[in-house]
PDB file of N, CA and C in Angstrom:
ATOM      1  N   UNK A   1     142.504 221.737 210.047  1.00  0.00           N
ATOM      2  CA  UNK A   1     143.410 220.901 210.802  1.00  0.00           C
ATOM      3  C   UNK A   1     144.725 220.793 210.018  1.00  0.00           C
ATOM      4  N   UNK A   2     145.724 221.017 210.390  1.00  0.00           N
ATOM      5  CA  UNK A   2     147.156 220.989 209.747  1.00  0.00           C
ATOM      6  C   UNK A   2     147.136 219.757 209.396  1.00  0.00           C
ATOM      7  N   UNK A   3     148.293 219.801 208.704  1.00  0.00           N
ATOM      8  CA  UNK A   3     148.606 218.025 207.568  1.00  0.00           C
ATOM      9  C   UNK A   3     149.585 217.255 208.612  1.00  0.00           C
ATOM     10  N   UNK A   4     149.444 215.754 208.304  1.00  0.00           N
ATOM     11  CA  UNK A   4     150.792 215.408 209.125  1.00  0.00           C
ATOM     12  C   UNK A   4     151.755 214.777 208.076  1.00  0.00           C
ATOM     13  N   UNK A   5     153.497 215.829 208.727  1.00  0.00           N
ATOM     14  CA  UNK A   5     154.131 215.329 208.136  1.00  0.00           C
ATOM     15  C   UNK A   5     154.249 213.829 207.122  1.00  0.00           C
ATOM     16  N   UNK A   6     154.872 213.756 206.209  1.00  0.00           N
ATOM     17  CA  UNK A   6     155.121 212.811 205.653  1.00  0.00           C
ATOM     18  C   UNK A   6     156.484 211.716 206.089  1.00  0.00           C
ATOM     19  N   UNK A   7     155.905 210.022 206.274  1.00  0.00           N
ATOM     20  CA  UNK A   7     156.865 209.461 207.586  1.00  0.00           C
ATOM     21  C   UNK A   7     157.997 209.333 206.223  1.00  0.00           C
ATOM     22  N   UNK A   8     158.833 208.975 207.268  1.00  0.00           N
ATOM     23  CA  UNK A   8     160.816 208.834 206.564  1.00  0.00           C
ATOM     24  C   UNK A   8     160.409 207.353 205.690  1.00  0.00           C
ATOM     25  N   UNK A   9     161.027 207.308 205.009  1.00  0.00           N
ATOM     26  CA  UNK A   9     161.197 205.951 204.410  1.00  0.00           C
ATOM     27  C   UNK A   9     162.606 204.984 204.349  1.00  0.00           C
ATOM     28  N   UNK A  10     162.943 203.856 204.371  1.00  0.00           N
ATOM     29  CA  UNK A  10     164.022 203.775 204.274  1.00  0.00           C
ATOM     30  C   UNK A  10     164.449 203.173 202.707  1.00  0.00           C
ATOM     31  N   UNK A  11     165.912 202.654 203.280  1.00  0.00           N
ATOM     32  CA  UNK A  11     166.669 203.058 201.215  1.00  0.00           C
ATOM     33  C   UNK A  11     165.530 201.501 201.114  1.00  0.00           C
ATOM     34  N   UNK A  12     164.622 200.692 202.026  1.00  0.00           N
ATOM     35  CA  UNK A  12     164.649 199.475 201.121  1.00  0.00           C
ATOM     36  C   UNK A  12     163.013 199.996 200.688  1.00  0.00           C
ATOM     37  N   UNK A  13     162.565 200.617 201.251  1.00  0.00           N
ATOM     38  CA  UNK A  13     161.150 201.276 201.245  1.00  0.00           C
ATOM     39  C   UNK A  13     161.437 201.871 199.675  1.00  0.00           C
ATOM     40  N   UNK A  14     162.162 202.961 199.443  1.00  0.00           N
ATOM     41  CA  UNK A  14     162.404 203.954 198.056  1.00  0.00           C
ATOM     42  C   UNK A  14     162.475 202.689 197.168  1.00  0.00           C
ATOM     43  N   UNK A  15     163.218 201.760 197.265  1.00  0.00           N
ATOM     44  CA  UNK A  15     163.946 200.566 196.306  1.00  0.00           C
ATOM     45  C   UNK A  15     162.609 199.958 196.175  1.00  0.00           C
ATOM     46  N   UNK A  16     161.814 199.212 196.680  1.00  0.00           N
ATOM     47  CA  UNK A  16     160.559 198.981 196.287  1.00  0.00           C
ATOM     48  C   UNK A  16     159.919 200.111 195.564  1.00  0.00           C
ATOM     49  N   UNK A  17     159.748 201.185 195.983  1.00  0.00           N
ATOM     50  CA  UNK A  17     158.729 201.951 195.674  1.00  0.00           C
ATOM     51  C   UNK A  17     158.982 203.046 194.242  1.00  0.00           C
ATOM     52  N   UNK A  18     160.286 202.626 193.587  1.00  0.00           N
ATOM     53  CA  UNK A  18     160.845 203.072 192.414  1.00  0.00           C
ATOM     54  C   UNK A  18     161.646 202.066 191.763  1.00  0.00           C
ATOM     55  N   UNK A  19     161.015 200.832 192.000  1.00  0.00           N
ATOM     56  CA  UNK A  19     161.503 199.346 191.223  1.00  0.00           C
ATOM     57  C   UNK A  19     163.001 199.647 190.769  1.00  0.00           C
ATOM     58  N   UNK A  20     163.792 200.225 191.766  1.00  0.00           N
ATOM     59  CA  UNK A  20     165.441 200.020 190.992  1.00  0.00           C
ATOM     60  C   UNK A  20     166.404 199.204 192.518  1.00  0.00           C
ATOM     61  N   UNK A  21     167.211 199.064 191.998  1.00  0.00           N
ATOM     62  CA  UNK A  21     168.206 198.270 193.073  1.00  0.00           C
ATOM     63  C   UNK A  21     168.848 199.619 194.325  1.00  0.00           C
ATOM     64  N   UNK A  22     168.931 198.846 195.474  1.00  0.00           N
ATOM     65  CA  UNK A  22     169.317 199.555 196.778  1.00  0.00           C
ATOM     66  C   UNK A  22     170.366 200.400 196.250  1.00  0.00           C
ATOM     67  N   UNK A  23     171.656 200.241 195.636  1.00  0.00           N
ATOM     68  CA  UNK A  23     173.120 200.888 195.711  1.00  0.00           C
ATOM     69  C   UNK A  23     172.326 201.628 194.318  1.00  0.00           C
ATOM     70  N   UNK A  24     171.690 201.634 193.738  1.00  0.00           N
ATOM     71  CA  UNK A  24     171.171 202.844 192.509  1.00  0.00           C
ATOM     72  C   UNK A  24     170.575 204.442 193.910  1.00  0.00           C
ATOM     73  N   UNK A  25     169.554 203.695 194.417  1.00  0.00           N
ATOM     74  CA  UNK A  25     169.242 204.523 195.020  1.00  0.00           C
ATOM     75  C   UNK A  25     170.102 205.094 196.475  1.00  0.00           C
ATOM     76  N   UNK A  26     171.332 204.250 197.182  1.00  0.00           N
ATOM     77  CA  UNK A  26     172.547 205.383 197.688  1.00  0.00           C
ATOM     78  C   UNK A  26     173.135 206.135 197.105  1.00  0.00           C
ATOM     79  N   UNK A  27     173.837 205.585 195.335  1.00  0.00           N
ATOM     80  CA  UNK A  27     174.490 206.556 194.546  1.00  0.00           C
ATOM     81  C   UNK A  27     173.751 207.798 194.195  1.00  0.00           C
ATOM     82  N   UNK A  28     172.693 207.840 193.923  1.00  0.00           N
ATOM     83  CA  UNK A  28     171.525 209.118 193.519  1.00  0.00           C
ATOM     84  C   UNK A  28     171.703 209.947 195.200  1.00  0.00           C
ATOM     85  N   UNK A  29     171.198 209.024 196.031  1.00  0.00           N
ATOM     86  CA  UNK A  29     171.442 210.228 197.371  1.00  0.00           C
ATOM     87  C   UNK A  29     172.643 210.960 197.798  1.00  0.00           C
ATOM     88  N   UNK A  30     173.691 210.009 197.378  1.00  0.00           N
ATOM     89  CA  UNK A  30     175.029 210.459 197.608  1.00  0.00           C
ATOM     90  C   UNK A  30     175.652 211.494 196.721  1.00  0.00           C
ATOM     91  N   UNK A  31     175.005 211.728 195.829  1.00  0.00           N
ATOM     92  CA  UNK A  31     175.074 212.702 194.544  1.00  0.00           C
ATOM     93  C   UNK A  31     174.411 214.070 195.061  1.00  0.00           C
ATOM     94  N   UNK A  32     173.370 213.781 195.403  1.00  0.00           N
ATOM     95  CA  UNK A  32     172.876 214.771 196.424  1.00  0.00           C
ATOM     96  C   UNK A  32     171.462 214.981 195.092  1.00  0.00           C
ATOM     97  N   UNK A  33     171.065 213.983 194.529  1.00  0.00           N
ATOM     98  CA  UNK A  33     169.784 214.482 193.615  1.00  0.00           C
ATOM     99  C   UNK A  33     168.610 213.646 194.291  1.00  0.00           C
ATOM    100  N   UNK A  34     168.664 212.980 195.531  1.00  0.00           N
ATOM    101  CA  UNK A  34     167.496 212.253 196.437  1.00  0.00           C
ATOM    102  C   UNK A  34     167.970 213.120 197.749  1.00  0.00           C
ATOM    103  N   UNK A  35     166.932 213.925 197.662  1.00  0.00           N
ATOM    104  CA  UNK A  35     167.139 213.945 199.532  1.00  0.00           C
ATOM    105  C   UNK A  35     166.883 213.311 200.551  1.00  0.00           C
ATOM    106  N   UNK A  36     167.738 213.054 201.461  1.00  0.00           N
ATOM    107  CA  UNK A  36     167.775 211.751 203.009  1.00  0.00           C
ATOM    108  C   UNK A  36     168.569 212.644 203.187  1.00  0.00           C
ATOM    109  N   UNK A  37     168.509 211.602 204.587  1.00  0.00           N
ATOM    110  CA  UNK A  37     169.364 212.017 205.792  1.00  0.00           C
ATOM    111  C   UNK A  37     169.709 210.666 206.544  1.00  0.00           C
ATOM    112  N   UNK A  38     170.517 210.564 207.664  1.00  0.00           N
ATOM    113  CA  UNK A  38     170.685 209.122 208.625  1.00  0.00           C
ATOM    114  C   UNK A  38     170.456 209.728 210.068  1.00  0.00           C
ATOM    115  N   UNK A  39     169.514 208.291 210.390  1.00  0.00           N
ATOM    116  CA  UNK A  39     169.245 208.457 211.896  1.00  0.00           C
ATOM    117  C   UNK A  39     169.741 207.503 212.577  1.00  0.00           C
ATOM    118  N   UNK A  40     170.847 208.691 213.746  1.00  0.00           N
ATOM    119  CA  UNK A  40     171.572 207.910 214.792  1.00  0.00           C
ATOM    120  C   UNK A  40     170.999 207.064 215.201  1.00  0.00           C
ATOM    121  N   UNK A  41     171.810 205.659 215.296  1.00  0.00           N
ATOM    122  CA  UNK A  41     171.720 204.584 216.365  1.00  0.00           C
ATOM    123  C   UNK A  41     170.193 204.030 215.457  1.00  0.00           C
ATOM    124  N   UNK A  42     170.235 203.797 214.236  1.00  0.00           N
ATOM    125  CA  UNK A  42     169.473 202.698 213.562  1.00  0.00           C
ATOM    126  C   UNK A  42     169.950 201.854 212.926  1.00  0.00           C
TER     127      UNK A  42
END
């Protein structure tokens, strides 16, 4: 049986889940060393 994808998380989900502050973890994505993405109209 195939795997199911792994669900999206959001920046407050990562921020819990790597005990550092929200704007640590935009600057790292915005750097481009976390990969995300944004979903329209959330």
């Amino acid at each position: 049986m195939p795997e199911k994808p792994n669900p999206a998380l959001t920046g407050r989900d990562v921020t819990a889940y790597l005990n550092v502050d929200e704007k640590t973890i935009y600057r790292i994505a915005q750097q481009r060393e976390l990969p995300g993405f944004k979903v329209a109209g959330a």
